[in-house]
Protein backbone atom coordinates (compact mmCIF):
# COMPACT_ATOMS: atom_id res chain seq x y z
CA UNK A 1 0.00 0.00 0.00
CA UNK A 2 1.54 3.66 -1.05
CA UNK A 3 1.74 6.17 1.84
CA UNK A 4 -0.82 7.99 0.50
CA UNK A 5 -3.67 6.02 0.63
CA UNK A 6 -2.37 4.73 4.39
CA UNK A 7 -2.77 8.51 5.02
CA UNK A 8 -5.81 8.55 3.75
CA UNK A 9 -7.19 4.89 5.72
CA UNK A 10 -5.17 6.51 9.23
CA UNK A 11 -7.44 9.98 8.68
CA UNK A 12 -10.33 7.93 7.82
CA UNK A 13 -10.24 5.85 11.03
CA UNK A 14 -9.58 8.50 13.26
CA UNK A 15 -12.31 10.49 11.94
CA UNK A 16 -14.67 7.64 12.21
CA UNK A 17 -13.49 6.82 15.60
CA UNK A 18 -14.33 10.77 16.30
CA UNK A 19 -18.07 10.70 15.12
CA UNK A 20 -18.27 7.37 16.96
CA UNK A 21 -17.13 9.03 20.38
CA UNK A 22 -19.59 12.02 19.59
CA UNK A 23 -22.55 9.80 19.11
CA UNK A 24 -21.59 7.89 22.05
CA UNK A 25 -21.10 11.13 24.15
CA UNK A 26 -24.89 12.14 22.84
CA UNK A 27 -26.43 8.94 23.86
CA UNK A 28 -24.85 9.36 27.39
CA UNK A 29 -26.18 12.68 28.00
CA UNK A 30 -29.63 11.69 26.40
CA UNK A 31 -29.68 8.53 28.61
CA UNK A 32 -28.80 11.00 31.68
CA UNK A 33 -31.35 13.42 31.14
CA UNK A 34 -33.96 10.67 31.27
CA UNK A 35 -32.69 9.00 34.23
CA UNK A 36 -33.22 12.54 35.81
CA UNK A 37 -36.92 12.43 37.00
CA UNK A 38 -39.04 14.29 39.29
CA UNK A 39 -42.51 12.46 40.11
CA UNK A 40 -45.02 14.83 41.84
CA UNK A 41 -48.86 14.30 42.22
CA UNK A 42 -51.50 16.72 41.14
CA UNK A 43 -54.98 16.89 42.86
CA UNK A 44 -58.69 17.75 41.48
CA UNK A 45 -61.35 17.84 44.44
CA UNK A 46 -65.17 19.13 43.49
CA UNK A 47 -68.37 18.88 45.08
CA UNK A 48 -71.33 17.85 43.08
CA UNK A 49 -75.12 17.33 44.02
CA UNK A 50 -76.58 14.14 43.69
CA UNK A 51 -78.76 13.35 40.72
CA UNK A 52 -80.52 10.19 42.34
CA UNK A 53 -82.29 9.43 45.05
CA UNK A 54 -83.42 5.92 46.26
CA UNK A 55 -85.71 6.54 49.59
CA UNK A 56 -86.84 3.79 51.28
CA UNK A 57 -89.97 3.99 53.82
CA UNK A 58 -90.47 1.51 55.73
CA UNK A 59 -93.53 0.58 58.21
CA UNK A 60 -94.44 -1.65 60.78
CA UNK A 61 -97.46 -3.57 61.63
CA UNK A 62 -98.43 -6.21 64.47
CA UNK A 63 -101.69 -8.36 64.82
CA UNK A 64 -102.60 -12.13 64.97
CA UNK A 65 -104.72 -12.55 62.12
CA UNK A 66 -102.84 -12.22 58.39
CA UNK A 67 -105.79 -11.18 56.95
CA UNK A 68 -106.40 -8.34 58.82
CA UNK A 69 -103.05 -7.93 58.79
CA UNK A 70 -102.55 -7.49 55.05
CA UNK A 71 -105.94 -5.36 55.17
CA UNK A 72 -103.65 -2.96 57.41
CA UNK A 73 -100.41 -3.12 55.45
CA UNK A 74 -102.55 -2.10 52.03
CA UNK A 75 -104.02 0.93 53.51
CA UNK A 76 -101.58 2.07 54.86
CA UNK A 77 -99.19 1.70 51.73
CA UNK A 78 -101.95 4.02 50.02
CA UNK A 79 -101.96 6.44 52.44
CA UNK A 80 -97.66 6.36 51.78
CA UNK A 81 -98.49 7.02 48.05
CA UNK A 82 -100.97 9.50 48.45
CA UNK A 83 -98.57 11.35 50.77
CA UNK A 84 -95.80 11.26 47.81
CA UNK A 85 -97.93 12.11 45.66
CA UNK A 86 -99.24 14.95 47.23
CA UNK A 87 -95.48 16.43 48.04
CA UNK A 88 -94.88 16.34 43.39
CA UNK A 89 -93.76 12.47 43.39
CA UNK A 90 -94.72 10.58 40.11
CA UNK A 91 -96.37 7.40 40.83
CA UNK A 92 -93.95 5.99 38.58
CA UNK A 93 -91.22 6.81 41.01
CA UNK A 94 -93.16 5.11 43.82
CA UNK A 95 -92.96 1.05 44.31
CA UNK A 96 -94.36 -1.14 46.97
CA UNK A 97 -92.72 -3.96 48.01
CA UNK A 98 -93.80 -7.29 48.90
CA UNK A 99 -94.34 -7.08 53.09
CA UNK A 100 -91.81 -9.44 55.45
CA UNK A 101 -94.29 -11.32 57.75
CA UNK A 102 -92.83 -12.61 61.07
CA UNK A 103 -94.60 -14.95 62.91
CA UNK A 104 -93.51 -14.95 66.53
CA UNK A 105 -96.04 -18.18 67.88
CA UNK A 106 -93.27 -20.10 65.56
CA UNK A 107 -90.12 -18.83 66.44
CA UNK A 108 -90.87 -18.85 70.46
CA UNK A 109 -89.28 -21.78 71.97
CA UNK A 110 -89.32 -22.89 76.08
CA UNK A 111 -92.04 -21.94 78.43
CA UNK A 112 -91.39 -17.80 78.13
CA UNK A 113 -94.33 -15.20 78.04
CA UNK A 114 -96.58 -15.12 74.57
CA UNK A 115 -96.18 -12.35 72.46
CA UNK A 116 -99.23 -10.10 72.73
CA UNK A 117 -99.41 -9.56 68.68
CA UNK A 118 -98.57 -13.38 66.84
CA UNK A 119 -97.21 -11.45 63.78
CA UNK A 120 -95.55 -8.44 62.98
CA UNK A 121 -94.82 -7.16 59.40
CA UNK A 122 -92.32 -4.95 58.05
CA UNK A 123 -93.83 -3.11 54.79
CA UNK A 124 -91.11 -0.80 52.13
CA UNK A 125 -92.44 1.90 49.69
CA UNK A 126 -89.38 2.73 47.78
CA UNK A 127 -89.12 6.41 46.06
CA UNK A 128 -86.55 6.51 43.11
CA UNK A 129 -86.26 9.43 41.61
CA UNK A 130 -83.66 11.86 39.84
CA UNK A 131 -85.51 15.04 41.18
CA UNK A 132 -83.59 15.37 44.10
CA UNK A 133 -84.37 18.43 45.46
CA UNK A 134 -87.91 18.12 45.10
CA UNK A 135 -88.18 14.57 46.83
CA UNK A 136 -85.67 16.34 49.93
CA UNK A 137 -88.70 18.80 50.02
CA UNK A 138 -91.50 16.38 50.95
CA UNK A 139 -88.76 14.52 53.40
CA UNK A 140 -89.16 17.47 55.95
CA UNK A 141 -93.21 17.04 55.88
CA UNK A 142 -92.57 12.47 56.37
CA UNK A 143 -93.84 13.69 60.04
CA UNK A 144 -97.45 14.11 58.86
CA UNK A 145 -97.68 9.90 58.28
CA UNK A 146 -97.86 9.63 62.20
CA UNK A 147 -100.94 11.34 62.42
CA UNK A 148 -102.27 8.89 59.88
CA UNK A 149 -101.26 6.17 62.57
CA UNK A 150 -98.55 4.86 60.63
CA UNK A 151 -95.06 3.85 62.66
CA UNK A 152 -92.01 4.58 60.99
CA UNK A 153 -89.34 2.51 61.07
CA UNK A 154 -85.98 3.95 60.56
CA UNK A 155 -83.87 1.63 62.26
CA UNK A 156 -83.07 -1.17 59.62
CA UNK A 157 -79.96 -0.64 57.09
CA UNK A 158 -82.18 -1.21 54.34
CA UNK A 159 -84.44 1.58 55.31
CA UNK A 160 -81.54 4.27 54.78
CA UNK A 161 -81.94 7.59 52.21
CA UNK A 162 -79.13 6.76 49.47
CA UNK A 163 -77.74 9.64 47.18
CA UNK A 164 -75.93 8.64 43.65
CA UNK A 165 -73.87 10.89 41.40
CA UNK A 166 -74.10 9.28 38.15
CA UNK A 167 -72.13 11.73 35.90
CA UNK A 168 -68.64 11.03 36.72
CA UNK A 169 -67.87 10.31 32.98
CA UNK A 170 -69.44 13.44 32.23
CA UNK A 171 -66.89 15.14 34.94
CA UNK A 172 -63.73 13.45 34.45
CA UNK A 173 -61.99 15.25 31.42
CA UNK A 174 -62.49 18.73 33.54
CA UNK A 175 -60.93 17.25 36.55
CA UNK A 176 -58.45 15.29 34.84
CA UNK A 177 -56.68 18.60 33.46
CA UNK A 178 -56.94 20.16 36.54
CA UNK A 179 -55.22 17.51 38.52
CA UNK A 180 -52.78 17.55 35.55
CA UNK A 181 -52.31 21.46 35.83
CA UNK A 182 -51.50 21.06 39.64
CA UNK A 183 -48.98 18.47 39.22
CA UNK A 184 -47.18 20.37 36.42
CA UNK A 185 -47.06 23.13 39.12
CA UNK A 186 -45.46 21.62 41.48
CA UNK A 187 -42.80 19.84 39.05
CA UNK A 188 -41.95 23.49 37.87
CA UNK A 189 -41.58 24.71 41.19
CA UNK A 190 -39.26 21.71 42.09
CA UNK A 191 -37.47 22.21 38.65
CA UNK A 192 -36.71 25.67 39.58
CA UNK A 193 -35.91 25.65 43.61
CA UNK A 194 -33.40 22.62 41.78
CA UNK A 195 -31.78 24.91 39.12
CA UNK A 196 -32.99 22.86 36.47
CA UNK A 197 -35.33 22.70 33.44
CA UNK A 198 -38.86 20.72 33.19
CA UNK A 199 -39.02 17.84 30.71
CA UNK A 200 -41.17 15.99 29.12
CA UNK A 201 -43.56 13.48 30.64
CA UNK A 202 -41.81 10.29 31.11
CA UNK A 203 -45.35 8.14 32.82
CA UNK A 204 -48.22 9.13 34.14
CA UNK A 205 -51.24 7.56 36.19
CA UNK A 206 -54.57 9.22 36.28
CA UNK A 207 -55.41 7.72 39.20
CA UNK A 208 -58.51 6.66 40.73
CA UNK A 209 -61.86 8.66 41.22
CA UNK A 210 -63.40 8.39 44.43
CA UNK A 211 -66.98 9.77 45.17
CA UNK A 212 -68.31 10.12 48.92
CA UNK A 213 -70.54 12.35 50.83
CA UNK A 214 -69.57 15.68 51.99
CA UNK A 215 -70.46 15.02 55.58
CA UNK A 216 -72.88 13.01 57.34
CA UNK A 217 -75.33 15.91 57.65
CA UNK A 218 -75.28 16.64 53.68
CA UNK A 219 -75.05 13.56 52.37
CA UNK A 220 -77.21 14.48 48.72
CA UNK A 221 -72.87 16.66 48.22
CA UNK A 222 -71.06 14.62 46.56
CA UNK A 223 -66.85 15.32 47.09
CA UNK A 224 -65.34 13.83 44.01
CA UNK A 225 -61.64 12.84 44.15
CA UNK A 226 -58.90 12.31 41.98
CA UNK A 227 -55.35 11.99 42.42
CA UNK A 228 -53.01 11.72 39.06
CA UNK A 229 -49.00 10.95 39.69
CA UNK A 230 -46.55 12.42 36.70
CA UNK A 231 -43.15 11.69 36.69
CA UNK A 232 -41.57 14.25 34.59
CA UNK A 233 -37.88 14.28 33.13
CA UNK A 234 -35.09 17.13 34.09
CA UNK A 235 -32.84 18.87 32.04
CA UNK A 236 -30.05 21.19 32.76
């Protein structure tokens, strides 16, 4: 081989060997700016009203014959229904349930005192409705049933007032942003108390939406939740 063209092969190599050392030098200092992360969490809280309302009321009964005893329980239901009615409640919002007859002469066992009334039954009229306020309205007036003779029972789980928010889908793109907005706060602030420069997003999680009452006393507020977690890259 002349000396030229070994001149030419030597400048050749070292020149490759120099873009080699540059790429290499760029991959390293790409590969360190994404192993430089900052995670922070970003949080969207908003109150919403209900838009459902399942009410349950529930009534007892006692006697020892079933006859008269279902005689009672259907009167009584009407006079429920005519209440609701009354207060604005569609009928179709109203539904009776089938009564729970207990019969205590069966269930008594040793030599102990009879009960005075053989059965007792447990009756439900149900109110499901999306006009929230206006069922909350004839709530206040539920008072007026005792003078009908009618005994309330509020004791039993299943006899509890439920409220349902139903438009979460509807909510989450708003609250999804905002959550997102507050988390890129934070990662700026960090970026900048740290000297550095904000990234791009490396992962995120959205996070899980959570819906409960306000507080016990306003339970038809709904406090909707969300928590998302970015983990964002820094530069220098």
């Amino acid at each position: 081989m002349s000396r030229t063209g070994a001149s030419i092969l030597a400048l050749g190599m070292v020149g490759g060997l120099g873009i080699a050392g540059w790429l290499l030098s760029d991959a390293l200092i790409t590969f360190k700016t994404w192993d430089r992360v900052v995670t922070v969490k970003g949080l969207s809280e908003r109150e919403y009203l209900a838009d459902q309302v399942i009410w349950p009321i529930q009534f007892v009964e006692a006697g020892n014959e079933l006859p008269a005893l279902y005689d009672e329980l259907d009167t009584h239901a009407g006079k429920v229904k005519q209440f609701l009615t009354q207060g604005g409640i569609s009928e179709d919002e109203i539904t009776v349930g089938q009564p729970q007859i207990t019969d205590k002469l069966a269930q008594q066992y040793g030599g102990g005192p009879r009960a005075e009334f053989r059965y007792s039954a447990i009756q439900t009229v149900t109110v499901y409705s999306s006009d929230v306020n206006s069922v909350r309205k004839v709530m206040t007036s539920i008072g007026s049933l005792l003078k009908e003779g009618i005994v309330l029972s509020t004791q039993n789980y299943d006899a509890q007032t439920q409220y349902v928010f139903t438009r979460l889908n509807d909510v989450k793109p708003v609250m999804i942003e905002e959550a997102t907005v507050n988390a890129r706060e934070v990662a700026l602030k960090f970026a900048s108390d740290s000297q550095s420069q904000l990234g791009k997003i490396r992962r995120a999680n959205q996070g899980q939406f959570s819906i409960s009452d306000r507080d016990t006393h306003h339970p038809h507020i709904k406090k909707v939740r969300v928590v998302s977690t970015i983990e964002y890259t820094l530069t220098d």
